[in-house]
C-alpha atoms as a PDB file:
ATOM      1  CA  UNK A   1      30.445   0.121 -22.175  1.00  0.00           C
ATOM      2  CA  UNK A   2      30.273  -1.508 -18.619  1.00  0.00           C
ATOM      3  CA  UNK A   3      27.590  -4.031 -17.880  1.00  0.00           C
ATOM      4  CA  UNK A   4      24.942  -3.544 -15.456  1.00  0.00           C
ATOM      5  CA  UNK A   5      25.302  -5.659 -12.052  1.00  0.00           C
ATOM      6  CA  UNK A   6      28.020  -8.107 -11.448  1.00  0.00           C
ATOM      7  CA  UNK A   7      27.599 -10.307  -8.659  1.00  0.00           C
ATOM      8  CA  UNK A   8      30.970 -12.398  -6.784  1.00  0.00           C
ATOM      9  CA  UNK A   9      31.083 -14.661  -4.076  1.00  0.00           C
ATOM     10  CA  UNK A  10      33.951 -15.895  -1.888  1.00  0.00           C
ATOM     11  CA  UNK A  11      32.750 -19.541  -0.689  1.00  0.00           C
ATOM     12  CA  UNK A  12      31.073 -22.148  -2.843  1.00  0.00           C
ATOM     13  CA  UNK A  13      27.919 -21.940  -0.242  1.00  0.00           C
ATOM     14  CA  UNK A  14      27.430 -18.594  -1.529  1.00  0.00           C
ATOM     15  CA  UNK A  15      26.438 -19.769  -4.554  1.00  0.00           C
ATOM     16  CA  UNK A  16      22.290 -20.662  -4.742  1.00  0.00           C
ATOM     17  CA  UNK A  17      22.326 -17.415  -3.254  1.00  0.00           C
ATOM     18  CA  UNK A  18      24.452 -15.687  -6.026  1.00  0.00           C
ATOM     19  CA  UNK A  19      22.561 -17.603  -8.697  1.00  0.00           C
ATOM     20  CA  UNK A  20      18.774 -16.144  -7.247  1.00  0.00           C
ATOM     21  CA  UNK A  21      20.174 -12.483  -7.333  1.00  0.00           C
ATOM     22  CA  UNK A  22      21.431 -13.172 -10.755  1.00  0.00           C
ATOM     23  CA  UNK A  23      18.547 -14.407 -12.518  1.00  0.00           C
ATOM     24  CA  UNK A  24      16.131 -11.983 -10.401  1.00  0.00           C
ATOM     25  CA  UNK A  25      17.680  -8.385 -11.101  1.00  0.00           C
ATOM     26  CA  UNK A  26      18.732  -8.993 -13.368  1.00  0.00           C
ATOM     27  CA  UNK A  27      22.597  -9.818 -12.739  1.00  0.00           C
ATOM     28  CA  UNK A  28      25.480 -11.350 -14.369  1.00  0.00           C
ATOM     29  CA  UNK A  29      28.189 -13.523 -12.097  1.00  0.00           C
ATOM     30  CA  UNK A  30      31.494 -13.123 -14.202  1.00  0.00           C
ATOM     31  CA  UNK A  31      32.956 -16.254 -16.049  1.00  0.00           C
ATOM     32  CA  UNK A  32      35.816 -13.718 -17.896  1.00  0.00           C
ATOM     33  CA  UNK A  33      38.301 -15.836 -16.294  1.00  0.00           C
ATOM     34  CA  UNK A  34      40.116 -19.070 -16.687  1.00  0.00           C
ATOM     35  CA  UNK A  35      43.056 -19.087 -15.107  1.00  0.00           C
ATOM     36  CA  UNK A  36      43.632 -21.715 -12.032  1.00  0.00           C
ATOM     37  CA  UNK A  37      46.697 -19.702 -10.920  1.00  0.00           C
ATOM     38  CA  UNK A  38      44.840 -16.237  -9.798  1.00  0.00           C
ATOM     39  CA  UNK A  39      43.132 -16.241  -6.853  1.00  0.00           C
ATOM     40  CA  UNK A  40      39.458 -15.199  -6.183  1.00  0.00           C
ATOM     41  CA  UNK A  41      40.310 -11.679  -5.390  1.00  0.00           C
ATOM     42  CA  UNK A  42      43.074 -11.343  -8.138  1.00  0.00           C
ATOM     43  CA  UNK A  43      39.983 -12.631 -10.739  1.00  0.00           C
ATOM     44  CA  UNK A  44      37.956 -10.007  -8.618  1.00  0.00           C
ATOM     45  CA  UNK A  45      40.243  -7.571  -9.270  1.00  0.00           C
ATOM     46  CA  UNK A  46      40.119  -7.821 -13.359  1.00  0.00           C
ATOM     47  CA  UNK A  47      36.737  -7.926 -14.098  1.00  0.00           C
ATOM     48  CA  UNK A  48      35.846  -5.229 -11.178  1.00  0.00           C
ATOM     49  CA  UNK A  49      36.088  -2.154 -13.516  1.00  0.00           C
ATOM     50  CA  UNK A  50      33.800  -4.249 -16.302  1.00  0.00           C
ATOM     51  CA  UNK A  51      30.440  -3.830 -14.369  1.00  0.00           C
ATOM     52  CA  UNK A  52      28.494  -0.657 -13.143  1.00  0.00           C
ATOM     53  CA  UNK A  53      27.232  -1.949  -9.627  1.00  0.00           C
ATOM     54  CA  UNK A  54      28.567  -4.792  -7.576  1.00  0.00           C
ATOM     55  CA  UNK A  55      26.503  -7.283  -5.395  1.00  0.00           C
ATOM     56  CA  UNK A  56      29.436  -9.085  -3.134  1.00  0.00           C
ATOM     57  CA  UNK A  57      28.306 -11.818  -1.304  1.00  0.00           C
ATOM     58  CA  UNK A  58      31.049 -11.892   1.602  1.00  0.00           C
ATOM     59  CA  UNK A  59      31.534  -9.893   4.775  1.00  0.00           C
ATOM     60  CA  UNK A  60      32.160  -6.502   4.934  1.00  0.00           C
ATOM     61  CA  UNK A  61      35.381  -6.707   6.265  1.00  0.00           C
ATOM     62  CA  UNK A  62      36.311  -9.271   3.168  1.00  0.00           C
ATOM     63  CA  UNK A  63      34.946  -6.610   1.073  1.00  0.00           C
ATOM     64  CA  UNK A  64      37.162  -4.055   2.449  1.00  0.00           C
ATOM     65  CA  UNK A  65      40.298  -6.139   1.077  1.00  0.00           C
ATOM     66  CA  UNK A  66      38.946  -7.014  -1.857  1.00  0.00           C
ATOM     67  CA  UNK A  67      38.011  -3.395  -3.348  1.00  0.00           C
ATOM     68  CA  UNK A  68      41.896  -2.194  -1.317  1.00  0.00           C
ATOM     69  CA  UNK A  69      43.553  -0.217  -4.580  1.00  0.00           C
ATOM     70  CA  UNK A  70      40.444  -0.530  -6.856  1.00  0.00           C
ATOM     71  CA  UNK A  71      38.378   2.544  -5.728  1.00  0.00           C
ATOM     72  CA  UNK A  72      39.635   5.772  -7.960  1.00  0.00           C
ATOM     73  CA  UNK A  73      37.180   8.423  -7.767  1.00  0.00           C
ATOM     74  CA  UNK A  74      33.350   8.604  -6.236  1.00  0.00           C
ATOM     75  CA  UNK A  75      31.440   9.985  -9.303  1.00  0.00           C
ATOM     76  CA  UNK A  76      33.233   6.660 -11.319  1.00  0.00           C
ATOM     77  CA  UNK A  77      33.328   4.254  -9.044  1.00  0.00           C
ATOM     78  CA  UNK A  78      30.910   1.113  -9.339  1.00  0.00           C
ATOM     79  CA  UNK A  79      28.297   1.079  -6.377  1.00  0.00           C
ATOM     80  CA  UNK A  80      28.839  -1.806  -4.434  1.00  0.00           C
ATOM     81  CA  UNK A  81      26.334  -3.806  -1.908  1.00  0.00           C
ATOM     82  CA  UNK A  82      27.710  -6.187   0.486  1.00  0.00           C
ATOM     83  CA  UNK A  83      25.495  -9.292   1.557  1.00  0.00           C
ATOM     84  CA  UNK A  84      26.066 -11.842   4.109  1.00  0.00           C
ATOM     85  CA  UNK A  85      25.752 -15.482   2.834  1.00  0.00           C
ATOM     86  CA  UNK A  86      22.586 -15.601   5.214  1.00  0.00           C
ATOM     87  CA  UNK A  87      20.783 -12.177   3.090  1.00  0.00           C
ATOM     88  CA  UNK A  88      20.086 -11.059   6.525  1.00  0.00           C
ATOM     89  CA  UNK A  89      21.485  -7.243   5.428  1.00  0.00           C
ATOM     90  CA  UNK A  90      22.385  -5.342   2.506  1.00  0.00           C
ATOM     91  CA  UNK A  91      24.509  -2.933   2.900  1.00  0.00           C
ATOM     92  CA  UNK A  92      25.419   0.200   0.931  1.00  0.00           C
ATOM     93  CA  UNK A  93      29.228  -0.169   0.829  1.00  0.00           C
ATOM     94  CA  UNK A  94      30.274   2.163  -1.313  1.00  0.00           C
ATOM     95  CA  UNK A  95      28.674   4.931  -4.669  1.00  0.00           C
ATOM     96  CA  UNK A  96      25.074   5.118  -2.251  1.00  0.00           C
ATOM     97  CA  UNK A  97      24.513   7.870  -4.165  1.00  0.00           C
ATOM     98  CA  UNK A  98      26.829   8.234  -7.477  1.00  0.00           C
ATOM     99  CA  UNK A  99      27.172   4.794  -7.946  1.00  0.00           C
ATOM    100  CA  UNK A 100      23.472   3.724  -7.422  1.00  0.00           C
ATOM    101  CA  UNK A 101      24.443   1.390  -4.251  1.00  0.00           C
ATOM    102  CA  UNK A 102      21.587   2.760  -2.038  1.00  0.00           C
ATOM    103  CA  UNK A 103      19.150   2.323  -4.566  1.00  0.00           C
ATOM    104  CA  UNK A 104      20.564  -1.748  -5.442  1.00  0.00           C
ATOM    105  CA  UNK A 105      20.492  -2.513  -1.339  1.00  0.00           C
ATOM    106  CA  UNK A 106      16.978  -1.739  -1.488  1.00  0.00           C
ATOM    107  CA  UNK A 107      16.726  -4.108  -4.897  1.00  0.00           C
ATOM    108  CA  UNK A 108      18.178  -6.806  -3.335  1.00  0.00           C
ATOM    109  CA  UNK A 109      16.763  -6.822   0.339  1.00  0.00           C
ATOM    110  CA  UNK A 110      13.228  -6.558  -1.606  1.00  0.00           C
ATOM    111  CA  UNK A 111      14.126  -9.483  -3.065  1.00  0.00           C
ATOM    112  CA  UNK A 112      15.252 -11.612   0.136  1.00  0.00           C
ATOM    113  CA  UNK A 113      13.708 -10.070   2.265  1.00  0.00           C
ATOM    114  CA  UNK A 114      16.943  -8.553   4.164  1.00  0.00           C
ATOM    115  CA  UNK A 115      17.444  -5.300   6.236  1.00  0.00           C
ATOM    116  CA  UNK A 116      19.058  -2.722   3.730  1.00  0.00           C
ATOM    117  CA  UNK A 117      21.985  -0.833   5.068  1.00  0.00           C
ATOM    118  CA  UNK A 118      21.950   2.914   4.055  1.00  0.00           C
ATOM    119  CA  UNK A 119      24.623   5.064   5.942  1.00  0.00           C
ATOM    120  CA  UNK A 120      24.443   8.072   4.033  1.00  0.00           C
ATOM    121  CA  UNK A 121      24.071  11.292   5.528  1.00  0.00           C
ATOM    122  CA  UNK A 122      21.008  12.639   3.409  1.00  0.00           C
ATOM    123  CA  UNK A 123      19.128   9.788   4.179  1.00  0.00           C
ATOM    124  CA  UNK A 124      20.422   9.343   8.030  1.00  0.00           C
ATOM    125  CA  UNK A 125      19.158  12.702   8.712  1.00  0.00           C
ATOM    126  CA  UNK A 126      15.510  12.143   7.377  1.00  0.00           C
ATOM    127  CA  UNK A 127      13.644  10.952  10.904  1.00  0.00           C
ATOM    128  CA  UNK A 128      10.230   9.478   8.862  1.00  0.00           C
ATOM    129  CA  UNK A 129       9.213   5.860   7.611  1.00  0.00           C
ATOM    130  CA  UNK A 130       5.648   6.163   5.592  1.00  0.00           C
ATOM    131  CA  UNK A 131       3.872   2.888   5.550  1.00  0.00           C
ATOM    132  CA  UNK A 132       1.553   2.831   3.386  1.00  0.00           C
ATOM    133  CA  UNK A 133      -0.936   0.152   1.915  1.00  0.00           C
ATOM    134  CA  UNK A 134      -3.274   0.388  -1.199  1.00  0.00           C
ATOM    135  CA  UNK A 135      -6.453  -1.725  -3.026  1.00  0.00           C
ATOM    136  CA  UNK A 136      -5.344  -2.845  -6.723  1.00  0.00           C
ATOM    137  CA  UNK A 137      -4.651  -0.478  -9.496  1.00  0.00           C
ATOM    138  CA  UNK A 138      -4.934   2.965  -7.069  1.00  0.00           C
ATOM    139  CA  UNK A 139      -3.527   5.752  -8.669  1.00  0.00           C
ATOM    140  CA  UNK A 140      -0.503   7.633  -8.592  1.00  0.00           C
ATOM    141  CA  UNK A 141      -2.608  10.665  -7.657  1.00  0.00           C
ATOM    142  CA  UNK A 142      -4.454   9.152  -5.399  1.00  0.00           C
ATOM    143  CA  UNK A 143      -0.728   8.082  -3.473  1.00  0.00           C
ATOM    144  CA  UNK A 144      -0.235  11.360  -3.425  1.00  0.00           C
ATOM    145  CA  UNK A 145      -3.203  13.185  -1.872  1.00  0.00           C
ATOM    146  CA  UNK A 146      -3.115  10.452   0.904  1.00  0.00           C
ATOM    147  CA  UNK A 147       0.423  10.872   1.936  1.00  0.00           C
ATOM    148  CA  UNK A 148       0.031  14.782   1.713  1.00  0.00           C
ATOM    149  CA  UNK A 149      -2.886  15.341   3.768  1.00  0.00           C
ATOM    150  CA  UNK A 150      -1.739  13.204   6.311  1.00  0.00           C
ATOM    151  CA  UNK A 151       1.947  14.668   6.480  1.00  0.00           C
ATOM    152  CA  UNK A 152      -0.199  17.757   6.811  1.00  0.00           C
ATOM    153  CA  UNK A 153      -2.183  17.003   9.237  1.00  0.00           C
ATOM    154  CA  UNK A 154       0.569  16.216  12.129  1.00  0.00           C
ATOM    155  CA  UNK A 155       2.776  19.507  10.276  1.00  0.00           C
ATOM    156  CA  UNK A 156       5.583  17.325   8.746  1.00  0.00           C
ATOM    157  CA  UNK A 157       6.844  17.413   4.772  1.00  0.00           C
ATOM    158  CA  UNK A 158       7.956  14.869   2.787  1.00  0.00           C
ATOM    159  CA  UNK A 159      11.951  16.166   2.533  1.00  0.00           C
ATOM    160  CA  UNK A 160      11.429  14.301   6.290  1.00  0.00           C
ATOM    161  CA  UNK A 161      10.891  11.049   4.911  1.00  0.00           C
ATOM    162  CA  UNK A 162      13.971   8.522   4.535  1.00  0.00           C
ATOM    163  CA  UNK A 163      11.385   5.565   3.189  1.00  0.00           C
ATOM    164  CA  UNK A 164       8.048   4.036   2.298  1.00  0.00           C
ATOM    165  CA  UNK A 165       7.782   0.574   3.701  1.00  0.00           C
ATOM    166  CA  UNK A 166       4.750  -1.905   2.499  1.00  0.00           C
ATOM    167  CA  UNK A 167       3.519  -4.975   2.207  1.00  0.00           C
ATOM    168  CA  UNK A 168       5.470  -7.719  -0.128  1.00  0.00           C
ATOM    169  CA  UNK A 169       2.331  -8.066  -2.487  1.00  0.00           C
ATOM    170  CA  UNK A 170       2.006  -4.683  -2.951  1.00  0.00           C
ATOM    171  CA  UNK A 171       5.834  -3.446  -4.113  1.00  0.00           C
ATOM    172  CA  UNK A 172       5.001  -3.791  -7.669  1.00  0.00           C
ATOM    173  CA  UNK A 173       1.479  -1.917  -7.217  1.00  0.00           C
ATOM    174  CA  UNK A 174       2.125   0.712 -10.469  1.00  0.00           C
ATOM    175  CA  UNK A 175       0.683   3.526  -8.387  1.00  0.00           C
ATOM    176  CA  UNK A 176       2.735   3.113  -5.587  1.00  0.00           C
ATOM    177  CA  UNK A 177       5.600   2.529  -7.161  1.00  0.00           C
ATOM    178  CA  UNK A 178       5.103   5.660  -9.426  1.00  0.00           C
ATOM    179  CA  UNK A 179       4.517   7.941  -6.396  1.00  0.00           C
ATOM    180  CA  UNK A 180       7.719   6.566  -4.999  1.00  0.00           C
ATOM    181  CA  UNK A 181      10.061   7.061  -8.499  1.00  0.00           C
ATOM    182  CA  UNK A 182       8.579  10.771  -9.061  1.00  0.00           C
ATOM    183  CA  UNK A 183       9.692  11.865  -5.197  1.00  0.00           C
ATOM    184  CA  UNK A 184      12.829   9.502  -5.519  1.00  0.00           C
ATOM    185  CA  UNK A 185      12.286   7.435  -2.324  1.00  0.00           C
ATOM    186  CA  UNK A 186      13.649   4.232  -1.498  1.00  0.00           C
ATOM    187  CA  UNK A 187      10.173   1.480  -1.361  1.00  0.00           C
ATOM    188  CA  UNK A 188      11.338  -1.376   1.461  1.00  0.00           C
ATOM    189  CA  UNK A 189       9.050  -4.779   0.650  1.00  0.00           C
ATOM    190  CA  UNK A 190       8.035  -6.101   4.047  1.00  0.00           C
ATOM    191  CA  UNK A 191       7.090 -10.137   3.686  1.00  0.00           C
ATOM    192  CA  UNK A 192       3.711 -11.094   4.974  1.00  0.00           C
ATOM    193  CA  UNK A 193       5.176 -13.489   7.505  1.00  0.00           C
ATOM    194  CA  UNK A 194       7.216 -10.306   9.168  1.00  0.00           C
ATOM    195  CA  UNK A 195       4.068  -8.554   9.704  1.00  0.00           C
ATOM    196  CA  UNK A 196       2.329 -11.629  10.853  1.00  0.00           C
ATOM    197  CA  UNK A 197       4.694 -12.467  13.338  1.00  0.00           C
ATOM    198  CA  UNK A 198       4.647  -8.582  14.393  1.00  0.00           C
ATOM    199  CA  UNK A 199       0.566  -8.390  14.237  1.00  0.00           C
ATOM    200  CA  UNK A 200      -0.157  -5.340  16.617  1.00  0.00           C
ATOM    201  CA  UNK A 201      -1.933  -2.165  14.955  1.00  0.00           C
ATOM    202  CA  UNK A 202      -4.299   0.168  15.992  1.00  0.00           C
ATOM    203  CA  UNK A 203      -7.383  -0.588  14.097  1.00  0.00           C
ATOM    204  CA  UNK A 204      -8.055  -4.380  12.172  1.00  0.00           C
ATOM    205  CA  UNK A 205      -8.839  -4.784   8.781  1.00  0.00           C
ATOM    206  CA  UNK A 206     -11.651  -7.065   7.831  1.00  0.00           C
ATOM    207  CA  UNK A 207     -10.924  -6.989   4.736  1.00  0.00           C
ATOM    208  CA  UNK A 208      -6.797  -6.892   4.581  1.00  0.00           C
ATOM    209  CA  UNK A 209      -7.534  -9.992   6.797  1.00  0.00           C
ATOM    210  CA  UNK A 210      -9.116 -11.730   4.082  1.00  0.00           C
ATOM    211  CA  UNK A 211      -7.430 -10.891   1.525  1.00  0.00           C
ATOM    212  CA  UNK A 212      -3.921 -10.794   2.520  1.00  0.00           C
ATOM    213  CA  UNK A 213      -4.405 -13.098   5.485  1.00  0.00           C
ATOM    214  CA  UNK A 214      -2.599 -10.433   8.104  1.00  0.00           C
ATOM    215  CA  UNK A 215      -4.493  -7.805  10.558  1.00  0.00           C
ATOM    216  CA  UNK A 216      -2.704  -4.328   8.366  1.00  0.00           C
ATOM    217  CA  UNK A 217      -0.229  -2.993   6.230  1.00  0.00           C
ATOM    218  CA  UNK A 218       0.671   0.792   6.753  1.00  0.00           C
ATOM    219  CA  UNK A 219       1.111   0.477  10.487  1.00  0.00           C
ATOM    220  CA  UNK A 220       2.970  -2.911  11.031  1.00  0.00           C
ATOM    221  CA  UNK A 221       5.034  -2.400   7.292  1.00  0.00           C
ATOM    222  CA  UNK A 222       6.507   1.097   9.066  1.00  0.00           C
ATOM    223  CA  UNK A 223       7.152  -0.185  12.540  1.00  0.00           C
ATOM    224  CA  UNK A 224       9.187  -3.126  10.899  1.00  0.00           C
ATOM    225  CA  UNK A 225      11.130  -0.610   8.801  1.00  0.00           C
ATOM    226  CA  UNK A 226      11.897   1.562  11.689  1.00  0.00           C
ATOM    227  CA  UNK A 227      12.361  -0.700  14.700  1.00  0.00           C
ATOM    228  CA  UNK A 228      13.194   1.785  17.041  1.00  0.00           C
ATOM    229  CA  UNK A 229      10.616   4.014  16.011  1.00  0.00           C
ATOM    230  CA  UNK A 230       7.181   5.353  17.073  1.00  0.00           C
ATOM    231  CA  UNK A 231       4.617   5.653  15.830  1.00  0.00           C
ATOM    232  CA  UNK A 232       3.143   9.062  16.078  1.00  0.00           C
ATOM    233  CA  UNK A 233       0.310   8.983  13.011  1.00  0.00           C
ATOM    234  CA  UNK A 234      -1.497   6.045  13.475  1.00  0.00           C
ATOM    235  CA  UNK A 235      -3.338   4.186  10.368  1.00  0.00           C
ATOM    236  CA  UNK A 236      -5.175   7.245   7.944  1.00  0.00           C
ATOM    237  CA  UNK A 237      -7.783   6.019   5.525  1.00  0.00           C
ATOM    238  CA  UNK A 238      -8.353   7.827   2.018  1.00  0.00           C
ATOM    239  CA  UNK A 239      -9.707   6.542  -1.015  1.00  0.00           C
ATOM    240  CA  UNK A 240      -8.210   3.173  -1.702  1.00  0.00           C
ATOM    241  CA  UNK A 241      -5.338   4.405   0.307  1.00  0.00           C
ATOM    242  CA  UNK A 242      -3.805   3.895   4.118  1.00  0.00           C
ATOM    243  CA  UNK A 243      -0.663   5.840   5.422  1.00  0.00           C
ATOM    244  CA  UNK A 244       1.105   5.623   8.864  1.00  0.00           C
ATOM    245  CA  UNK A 245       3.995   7.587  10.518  1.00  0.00           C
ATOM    246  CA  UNK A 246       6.728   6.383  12.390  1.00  0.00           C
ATOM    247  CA  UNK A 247       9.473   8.400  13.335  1.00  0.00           C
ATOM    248  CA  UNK A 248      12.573   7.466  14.365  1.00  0.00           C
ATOM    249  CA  UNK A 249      14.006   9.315  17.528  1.00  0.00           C
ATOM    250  CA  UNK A 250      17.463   8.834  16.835  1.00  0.00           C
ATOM    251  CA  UNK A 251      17.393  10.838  13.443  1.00  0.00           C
ATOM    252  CA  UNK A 252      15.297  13.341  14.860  1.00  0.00           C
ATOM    253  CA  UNK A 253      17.631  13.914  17.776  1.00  0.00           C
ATOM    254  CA  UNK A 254      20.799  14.007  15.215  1.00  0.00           C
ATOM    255  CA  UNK A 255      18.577  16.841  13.340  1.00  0.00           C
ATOM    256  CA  UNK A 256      18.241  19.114  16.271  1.00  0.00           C
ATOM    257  CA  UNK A 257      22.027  18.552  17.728  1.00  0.00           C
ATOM    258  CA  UNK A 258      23.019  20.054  13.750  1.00  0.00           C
ATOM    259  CA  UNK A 259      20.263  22.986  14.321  1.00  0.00           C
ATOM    260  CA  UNK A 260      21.523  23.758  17.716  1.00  0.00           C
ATOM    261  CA  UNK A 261      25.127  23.892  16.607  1.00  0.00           C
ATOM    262  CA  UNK A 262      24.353  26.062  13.693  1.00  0.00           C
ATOM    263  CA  UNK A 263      22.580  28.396  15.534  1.00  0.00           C
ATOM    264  CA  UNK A 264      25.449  28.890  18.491  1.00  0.00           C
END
């Protein structure tokens, strides 16, 4: 049986890095090997087919080399994330979907706070980034009437949306992350200090102020996710729960050049 996550590095100043993930996802960073005369990539190369997903902590183009010969067949393949040394992105190199890759880039930029990387179709084609914010212990049900009245409301559905995006404090809130399992969407973990830094929303919060020390969640959390974006539902309040829409143009526009060609 293959283990879970392996995680390799190329340079020695890789390594606190490699160590966090490891102890965080939880990971494992290979030790199999004890030969001085291989070289990193031929030790890569032996224990690659021994884990599930990979977390490589190189450049892409590194990456590339490294998995040259070892990729055999999609639905088999181990998922692998690529990470620069300064966990500014993680990107979904390879199995996004089979392999569990797109799922793990989210995992890890959660975790440090990077960009994640997701290049596949399904997801490139969905033009909407829900932000959404929540008091303690709202329910799973409650998620779910919020997000569906105000989809609703601007006539949108939620095969549109690509991601939920909130506040770091709140990616572990069970309700939330319930909602987000049961309709399989990605949940990005924005850090406070992104959001303060990026302050602007439509209507303060008194009371997210206090508590959480920043002006908003829902707003600022989707704007972040989808820099490009706009947003065109601004901060909805139900029950314990806020949404906000953004909408990214450059999905949307891909969406319509596919309609338009289908219909010639």
């Amino acid at each position: 049986m293959k283990k879970a996550i392996g995680i390799w590095a190329v340079r020695a100043e890789a390594e606190p890095l490699a160590r966090f993930l490891a102890s965080s996802l939880p990971a494992e960073i290979p030790s199999e090997f004890t030969s001085d005369s291989e070289t990193n990539r031929d030790k890569f190369t032996r224990v690659f087919p021994l884990y599930s997903n990979w977390v490589l902590l190189m450049t892409t183009g590194i990456a590339v080399r490294y998995l040259q010969g070892l990729l055999e067949n999609k639905k088999k393949d181990p998922g692998v994330v690529v990470v620069d040394e300064a966990a500014r992105f993680a990107v979904s190199l390879v199995g996004g979907h089979e392999g569990g890759a797109n799922r793990l880039a989210y995992q890890v930029a959660n975790l440090v706070g990077a960009v994640p990387v997701i290049s596949t179709a399904t997801e490139a084609l969905k033009p909407l980034v829900l932000g959404i914010g929540c008091r303690k212990d709202v329910s799973e049900e409650q998620i779910d009437i919020a997000v569906t009245t105000t989809l609703h409301s601007i006539k949108r559905t939620l095969a549109e949306v690509r991601e939920v995006a909130t506040v770091d404090l709140k990616q572990h809130e069970p309700g939330l992350t319930a909602w987000c399992e049961t309709h399989a969407l990605p949940l990005r973990s924005i850090h406070r200090e992104e959001i303060e830094a990026r302050a602007w929303v439509t209507q303060p919060s008194s009371w997210v102020k206090e508590n959480l020390g920043i002006d908003g969640v829902c707003e600022p959390s989707a704007l972040i996710a989808s820099p490009r974006g706009k947003l065109i539902q601004p901060k909805t309040a139900m029950n314990g729960v806020t949404v906000a829409i953004v909408e990214d143009p450059g999905a949307r526009f891909l969406l319509q050049s596919n309609s338009s060609r289908c219909n010639a």
